[in-house]
N, C-alpha and C. Protein backbone atom coordinates (compact mmCIF):
# COMPACT_ATOMS: atom_id res chain seq x y z
N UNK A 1 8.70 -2.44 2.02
CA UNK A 1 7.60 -1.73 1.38
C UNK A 1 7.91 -1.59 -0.11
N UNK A 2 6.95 -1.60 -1.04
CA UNK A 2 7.65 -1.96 -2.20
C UNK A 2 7.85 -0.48 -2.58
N UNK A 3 8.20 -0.11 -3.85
CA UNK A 3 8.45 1.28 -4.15
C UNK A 3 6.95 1.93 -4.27
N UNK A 4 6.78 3.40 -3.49
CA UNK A 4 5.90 4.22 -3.75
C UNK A 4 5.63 4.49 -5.05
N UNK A 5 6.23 4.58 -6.12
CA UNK A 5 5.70 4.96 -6.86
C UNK A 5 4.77 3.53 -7.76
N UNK A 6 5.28 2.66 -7.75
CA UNK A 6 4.73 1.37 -8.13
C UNK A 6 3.25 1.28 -7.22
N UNK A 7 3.86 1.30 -6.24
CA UNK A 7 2.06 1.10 -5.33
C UNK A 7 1.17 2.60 -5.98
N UNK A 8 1.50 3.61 -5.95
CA UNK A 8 0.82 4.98 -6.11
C UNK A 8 0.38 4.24 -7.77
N UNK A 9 0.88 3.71 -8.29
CA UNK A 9 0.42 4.26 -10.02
C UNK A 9 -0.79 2.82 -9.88
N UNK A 10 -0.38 1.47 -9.14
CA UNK A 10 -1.21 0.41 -9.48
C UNK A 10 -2.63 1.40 -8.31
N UNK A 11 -2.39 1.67 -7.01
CA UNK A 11 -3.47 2.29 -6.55
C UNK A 11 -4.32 3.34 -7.21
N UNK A 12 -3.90 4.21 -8.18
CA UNK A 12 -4.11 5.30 -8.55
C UNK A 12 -5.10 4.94 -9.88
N UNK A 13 -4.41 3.71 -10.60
CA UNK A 13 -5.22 2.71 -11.46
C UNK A 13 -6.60 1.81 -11.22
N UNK A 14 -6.30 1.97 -9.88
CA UNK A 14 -7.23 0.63 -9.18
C UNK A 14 -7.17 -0.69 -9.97
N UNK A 15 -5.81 -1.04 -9.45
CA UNK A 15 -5.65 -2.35 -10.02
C UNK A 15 -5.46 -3.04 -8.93
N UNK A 16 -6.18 -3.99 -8.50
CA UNK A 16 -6.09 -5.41 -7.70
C UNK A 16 -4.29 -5.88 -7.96
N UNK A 17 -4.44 -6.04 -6.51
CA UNK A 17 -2.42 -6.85 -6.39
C UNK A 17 -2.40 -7.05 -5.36
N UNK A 18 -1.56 -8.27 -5.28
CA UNK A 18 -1.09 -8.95 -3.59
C UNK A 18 -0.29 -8.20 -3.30
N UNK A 19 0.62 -8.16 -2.55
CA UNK A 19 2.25 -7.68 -1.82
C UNK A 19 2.62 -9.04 -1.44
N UNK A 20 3.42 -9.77 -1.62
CA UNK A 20 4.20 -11.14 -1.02
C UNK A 20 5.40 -10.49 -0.34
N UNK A 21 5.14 -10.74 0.93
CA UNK A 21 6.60 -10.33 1.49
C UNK A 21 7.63 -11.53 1.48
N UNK A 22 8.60 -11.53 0.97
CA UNK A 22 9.25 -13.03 1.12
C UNK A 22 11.18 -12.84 2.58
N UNK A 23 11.43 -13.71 2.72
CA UNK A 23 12.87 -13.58 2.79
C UNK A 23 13.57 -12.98 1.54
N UNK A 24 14.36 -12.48 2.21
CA UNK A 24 15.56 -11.80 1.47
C UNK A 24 16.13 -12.70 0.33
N UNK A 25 16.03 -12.59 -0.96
CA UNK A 25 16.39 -13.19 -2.05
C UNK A 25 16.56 -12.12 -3.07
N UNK A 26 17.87 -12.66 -3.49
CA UNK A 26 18.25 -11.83 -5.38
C UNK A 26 18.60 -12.10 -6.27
N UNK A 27 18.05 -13.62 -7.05
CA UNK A 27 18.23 -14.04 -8.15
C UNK A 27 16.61 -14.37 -8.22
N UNK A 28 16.02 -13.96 -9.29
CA UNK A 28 14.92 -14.17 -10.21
C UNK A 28 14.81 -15.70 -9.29
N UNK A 29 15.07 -16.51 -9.37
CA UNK A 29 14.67 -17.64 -9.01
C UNK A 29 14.51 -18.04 -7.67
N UNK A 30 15.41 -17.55 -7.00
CA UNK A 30 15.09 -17.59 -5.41
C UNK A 30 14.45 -16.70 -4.76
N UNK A 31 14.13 -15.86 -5.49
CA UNK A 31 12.75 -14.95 -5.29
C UNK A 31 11.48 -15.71 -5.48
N UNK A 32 11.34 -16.18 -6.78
CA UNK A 32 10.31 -17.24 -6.83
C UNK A 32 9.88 -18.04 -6.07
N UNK A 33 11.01 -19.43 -5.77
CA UNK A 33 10.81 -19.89 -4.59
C UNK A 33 10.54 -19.25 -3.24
N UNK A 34 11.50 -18.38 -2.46
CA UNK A 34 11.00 -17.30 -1.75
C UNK A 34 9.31 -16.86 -1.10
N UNK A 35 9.16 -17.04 -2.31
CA UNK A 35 7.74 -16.28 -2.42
C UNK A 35 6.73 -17.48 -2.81
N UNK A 36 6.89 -18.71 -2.80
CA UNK A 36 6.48 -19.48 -3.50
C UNK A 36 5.48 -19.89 -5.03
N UNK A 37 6.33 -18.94 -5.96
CA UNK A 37 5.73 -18.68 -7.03
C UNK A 37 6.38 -19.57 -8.05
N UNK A 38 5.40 -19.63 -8.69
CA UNK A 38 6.58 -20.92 -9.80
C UNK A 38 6.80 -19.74 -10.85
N UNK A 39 8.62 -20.39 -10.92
CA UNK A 39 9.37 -19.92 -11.88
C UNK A 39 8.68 -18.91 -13.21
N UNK A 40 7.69 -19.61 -13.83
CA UNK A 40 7.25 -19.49 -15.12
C UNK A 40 6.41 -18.18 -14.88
N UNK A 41 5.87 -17.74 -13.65
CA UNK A 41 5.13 -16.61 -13.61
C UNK A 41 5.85 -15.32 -13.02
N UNK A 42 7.06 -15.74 -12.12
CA UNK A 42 8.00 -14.85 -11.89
C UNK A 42 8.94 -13.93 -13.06
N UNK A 43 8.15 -12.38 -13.19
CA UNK A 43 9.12 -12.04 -13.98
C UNK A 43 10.54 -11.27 -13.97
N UNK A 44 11.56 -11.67 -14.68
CA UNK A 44 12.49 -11.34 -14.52
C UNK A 44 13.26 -10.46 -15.18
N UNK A 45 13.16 -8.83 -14.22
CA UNK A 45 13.11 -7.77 -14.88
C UNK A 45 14.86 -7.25 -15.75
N UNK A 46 15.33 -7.25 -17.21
CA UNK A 46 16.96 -7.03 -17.20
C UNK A 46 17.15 -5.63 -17.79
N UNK A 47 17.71 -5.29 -16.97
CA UNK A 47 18.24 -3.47 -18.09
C UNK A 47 19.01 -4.28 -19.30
N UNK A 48 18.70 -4.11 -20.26
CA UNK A 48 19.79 -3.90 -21.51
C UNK A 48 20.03 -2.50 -22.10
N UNK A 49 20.88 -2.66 -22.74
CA UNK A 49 21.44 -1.40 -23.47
C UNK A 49 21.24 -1.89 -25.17
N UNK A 50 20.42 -1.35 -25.63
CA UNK A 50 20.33 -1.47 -26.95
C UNK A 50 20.17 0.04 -27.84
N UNK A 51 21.57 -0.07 -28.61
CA UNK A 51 21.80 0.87 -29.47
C UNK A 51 22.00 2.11 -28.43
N UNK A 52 22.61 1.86 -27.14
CA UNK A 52 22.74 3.11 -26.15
C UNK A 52 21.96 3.29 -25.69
N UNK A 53 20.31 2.89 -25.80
CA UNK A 53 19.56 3.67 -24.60
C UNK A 53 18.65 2.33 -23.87
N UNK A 54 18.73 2.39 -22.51
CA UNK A 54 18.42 1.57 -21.72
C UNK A 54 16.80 1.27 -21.85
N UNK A 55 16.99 -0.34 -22.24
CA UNK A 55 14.87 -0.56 -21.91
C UNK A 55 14.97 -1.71 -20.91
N UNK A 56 14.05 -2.20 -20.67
CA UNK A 56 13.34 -3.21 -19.74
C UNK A 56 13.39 -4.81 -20.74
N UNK A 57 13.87 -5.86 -20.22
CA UNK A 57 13.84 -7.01 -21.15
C UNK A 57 13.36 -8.00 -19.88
N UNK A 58 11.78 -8.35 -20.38
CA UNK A 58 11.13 -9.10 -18.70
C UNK A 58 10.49 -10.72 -19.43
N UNK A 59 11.50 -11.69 -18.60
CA UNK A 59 11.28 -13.27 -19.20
C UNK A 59 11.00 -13.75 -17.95
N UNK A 60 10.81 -14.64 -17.86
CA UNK A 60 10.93 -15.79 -16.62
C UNK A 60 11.38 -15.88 -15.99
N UNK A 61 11.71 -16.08 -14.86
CA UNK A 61 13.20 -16.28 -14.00
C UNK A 61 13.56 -17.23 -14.50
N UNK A 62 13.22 -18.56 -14.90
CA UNK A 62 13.67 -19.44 -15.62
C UNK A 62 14.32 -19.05 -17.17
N UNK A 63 14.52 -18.92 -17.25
CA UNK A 63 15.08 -18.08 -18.71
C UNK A 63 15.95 -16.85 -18.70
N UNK A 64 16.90 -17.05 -19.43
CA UNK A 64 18.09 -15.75 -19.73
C UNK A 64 17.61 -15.00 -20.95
N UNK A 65 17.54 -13.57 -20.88
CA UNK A 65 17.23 -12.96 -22.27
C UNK A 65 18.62 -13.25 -23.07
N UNK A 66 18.04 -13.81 -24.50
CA UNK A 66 18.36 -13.91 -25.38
C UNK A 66 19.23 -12.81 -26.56
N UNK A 67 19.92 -12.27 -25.98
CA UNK A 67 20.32 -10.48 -26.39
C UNK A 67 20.07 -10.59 -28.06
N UNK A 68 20.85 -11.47 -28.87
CA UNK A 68 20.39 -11.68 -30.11
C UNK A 68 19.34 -11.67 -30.73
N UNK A 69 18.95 -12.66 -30.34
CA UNK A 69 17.17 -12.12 -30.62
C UNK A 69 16.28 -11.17 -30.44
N UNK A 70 16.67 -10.62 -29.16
CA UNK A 70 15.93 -9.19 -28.80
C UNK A 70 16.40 -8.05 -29.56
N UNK A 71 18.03 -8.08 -30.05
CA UNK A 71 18.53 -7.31 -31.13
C UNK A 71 17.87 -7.44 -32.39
N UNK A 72 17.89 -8.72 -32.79
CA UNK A 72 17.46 -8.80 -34.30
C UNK A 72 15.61 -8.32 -34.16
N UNK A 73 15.07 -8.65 -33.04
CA UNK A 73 13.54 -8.26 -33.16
C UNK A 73 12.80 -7.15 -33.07
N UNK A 74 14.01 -5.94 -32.78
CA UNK A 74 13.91 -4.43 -32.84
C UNK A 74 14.56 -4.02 -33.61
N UNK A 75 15.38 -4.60 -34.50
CA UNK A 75 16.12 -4.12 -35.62
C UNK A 75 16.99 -3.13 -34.98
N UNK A 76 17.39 -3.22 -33.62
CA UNK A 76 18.70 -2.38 -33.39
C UNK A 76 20.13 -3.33 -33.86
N UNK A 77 21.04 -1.90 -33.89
CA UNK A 77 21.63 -2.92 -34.04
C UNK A 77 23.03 -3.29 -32.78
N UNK A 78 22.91 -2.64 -32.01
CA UNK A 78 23.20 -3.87 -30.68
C UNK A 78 22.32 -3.83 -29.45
N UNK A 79 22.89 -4.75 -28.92
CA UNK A 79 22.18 -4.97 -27.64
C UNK A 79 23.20 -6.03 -26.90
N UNK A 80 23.21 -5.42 -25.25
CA UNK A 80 24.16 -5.74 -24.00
C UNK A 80 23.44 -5.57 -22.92
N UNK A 81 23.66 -6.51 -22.11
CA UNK A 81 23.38 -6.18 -20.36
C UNK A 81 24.20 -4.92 -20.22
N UNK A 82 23.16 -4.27 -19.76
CA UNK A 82 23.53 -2.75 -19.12
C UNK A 82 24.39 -2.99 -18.15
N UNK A 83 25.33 -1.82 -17.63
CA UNK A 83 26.48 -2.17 -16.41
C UNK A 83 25.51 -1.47 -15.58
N UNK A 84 24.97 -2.20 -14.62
CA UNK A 84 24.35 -1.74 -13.01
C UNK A 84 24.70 0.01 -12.54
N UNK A 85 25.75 -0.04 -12.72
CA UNK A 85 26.26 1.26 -12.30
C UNK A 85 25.68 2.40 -13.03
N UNK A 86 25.49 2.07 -14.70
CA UNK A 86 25.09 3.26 -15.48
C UNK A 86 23.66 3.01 -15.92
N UNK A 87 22.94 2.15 -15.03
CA UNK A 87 21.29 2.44 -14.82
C UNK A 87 20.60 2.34 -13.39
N UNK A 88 21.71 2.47 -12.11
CA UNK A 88 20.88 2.84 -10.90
C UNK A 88 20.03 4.03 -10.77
N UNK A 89 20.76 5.17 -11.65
CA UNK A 89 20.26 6.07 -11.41
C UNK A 89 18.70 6.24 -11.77
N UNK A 90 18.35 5.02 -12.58
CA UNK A 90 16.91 5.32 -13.33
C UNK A 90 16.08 4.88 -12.56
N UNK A 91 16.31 4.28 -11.69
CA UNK A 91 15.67 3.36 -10.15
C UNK A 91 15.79 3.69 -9.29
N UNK A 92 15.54 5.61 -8.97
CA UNK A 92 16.59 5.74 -7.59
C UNK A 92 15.94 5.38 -6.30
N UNK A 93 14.46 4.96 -6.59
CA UNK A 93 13.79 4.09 -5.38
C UNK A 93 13.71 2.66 -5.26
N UNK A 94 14.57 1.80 -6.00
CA UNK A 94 13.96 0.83 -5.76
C UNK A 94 15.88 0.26 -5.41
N UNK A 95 16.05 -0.79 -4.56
CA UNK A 95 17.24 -1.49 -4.54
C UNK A 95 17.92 -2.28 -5.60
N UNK A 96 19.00 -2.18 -5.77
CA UNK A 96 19.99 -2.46 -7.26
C UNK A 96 19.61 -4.11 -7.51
N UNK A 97 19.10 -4.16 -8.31
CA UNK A 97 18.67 -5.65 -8.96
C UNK A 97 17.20 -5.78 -8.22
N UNK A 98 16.23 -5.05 -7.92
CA UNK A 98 15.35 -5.35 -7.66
C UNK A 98 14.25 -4.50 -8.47
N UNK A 99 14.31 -3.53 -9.13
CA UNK A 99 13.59 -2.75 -10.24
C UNK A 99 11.84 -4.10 -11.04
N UNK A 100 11.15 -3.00 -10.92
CA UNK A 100 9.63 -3.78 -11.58
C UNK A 100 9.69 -3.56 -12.74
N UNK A 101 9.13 -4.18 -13.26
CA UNK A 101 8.99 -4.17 -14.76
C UNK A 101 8.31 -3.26 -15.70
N UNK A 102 8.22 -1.53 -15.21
CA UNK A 102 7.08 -0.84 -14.98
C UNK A 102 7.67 0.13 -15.45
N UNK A 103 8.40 0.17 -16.91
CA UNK A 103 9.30 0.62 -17.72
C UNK A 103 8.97 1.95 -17.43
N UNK A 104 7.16 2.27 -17.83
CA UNK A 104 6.96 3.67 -18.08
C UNK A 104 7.27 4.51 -17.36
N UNK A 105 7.26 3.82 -16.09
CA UNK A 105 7.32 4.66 -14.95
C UNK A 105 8.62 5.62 -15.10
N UNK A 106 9.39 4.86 -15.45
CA UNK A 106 11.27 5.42 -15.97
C UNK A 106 11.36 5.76 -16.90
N UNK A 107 10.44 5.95 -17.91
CA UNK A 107 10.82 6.43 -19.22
C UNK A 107 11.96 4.90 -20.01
N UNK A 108 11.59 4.03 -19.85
CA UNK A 108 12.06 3.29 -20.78
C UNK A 108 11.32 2.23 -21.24
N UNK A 109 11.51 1.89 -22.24
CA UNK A 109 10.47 0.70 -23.35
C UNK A 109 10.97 -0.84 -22.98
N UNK A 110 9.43 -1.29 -22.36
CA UNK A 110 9.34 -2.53 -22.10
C UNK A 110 9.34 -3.86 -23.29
N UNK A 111 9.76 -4.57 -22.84
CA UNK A 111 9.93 -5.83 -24.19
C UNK A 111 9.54 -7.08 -23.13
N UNK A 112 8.78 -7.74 -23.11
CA UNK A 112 8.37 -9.05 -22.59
C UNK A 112 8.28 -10.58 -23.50
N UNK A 113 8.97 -11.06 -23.01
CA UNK A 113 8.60 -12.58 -23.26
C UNK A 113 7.51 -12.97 -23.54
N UNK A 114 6.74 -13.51 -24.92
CA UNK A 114 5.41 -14.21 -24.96
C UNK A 114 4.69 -14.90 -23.38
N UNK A 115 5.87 -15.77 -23.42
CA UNK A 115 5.59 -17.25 -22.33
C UNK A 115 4.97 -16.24 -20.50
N UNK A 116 5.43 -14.96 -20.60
CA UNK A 116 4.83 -14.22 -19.24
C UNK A 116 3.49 -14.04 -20.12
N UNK A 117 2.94 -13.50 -20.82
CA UNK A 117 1.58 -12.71 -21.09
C UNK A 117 0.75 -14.13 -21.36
N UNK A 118 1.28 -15.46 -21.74
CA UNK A 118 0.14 -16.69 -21.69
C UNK A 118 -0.32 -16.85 -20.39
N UNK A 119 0.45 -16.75 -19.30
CA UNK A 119 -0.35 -16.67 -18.00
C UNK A 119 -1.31 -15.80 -17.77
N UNK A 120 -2.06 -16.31 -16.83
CA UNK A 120 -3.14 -14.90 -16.49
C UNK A 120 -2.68 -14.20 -15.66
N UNK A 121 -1.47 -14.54 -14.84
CA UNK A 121 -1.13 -13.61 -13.34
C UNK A 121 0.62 -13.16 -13.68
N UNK A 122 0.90 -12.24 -13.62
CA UNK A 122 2.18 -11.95 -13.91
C UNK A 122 2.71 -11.52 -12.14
N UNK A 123 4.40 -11.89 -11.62
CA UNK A 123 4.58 -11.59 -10.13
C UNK A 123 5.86 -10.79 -10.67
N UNK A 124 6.30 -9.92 -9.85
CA UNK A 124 7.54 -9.16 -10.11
C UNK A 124 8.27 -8.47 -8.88
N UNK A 125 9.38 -8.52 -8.98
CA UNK A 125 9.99 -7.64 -7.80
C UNK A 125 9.63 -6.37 -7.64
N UNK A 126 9.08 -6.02 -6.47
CA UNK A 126 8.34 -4.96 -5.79
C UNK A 126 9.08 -3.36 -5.75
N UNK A 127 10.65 -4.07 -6.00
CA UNK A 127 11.60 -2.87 -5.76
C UNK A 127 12.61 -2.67 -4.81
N UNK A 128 12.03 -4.00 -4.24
CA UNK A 128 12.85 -4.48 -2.68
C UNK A 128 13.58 -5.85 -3.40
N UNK A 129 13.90 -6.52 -1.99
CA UNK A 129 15.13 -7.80 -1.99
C UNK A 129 13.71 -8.78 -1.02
N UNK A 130 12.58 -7.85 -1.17
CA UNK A 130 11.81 -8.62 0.23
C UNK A 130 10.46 -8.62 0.44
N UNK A 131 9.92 -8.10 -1.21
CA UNK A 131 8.44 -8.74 -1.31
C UNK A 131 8.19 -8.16 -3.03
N UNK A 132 7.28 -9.03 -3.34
CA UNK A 132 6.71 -9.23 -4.81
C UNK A 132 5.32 -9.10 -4.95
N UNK A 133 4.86 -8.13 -5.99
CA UNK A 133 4.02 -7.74 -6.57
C UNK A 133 3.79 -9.21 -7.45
N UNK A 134 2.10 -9.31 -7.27
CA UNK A 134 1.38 -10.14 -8.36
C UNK A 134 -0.02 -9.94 -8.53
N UNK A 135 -0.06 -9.75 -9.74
CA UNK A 135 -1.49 -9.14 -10.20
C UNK A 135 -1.58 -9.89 -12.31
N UNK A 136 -2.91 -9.25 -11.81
CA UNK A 136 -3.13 -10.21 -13.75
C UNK A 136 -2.42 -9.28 -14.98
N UNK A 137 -2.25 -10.27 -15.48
CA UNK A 137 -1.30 -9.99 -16.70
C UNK A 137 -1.92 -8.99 -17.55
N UNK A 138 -3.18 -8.92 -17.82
CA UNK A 138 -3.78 -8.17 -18.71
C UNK A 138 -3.82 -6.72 -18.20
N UNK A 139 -3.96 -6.53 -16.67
CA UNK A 139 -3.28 -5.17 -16.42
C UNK A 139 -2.46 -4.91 -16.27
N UNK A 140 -1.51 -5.47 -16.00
CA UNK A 140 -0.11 -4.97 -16.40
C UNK A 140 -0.29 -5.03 -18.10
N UNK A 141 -0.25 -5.76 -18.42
CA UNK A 141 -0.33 -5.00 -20.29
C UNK A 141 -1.08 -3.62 -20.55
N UNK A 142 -2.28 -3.30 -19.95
CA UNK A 142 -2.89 -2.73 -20.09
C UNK A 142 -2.27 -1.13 -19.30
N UNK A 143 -1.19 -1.02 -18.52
CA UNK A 143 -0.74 -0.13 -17.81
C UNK A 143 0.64 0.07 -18.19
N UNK A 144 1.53 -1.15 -19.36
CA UNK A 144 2.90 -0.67 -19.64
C UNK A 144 2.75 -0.67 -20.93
N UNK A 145 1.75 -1.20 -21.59
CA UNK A 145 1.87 -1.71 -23.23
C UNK A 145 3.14 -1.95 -23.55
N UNK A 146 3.76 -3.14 -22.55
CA UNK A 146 5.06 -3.49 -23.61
C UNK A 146 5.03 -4.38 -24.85
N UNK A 147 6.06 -4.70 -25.42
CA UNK A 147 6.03 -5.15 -26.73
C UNK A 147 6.57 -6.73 -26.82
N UNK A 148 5.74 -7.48 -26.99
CA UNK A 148 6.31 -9.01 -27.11
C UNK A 148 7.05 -8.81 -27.92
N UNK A 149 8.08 -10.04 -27.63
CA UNK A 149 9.22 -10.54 -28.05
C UNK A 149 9.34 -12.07 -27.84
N UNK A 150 10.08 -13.03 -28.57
CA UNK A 150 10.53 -13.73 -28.20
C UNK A 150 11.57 -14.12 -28.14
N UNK A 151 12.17 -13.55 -26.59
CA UNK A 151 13.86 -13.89 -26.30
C UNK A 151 14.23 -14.99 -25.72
């Protein structure tokens, strides 16, 4: 079941979304496949740590965020993959590496990849290891206002 609060805020929105239940997968990419979504629309949600406080960095599964670039394009001045351990707590419903891209919900600032918002349908981990949210891109923009980037 994906996380309640993800279903409560897209229901509560009335935003149109599938649920894909897939097999058990936990790399951005075998989730994709999984689910049979191509790579390019699967997004792939990363805690970083920039300048100490944890945001959302969401690319492709095909693609690694670029930490440099995402540093230099917020003018912080660092940025690191967060250690798992010191951002479970911000997810305490959803399973470790499976978090949506649904920053607000956590109080932290979303940063997305151009190459997700050219699609019309954005898919994301539900919160589980075992089904994916996909709905159009323009509401999800329209419900996180994150901030392009290109990482």
């Amino acid at each position: 079941m994906p996380t309640t609060k993800v279903k409560e805020f897209l229901n509560t929105n009335g935003v149109p979304h599938q649920i894909i239940p897939h097999p058990v997968a936990f790399t951005a990419t075998s989730v994709a496949g999984a689910a049979h979504i191509p790579g390019k629309e699967m997004a792939k949600t990363v805690v970083v740590d920039l300048d100490g406080q944890h945001v959302l960095a969401v690319v492709p599964a095909t693609r690694k965020v670029d930490l440099e670039r995402l540093r230099q394009a917020t003018g912080a001045l660092t940025a690191e993959l967060a250690d798992e351990r010191a951002f479970l707590a911000d997810f305490p419903e959803c399973e470790p590496g499976a978090m949506p891209p649904f920053g607000n919900l956590y109080g932290l600032r979303v940063f997305v990849e151009p190459h997700l918002a050219a699609d019309p349908e954005i898919a994301f981990n539900a919160g589980t290891h075992t089904e994916v949210i996909r709905m159009a891109y323009q509401d999800f923009e329209r419900l996180v206002h994150p901030r392009l980037v290109d990482m």
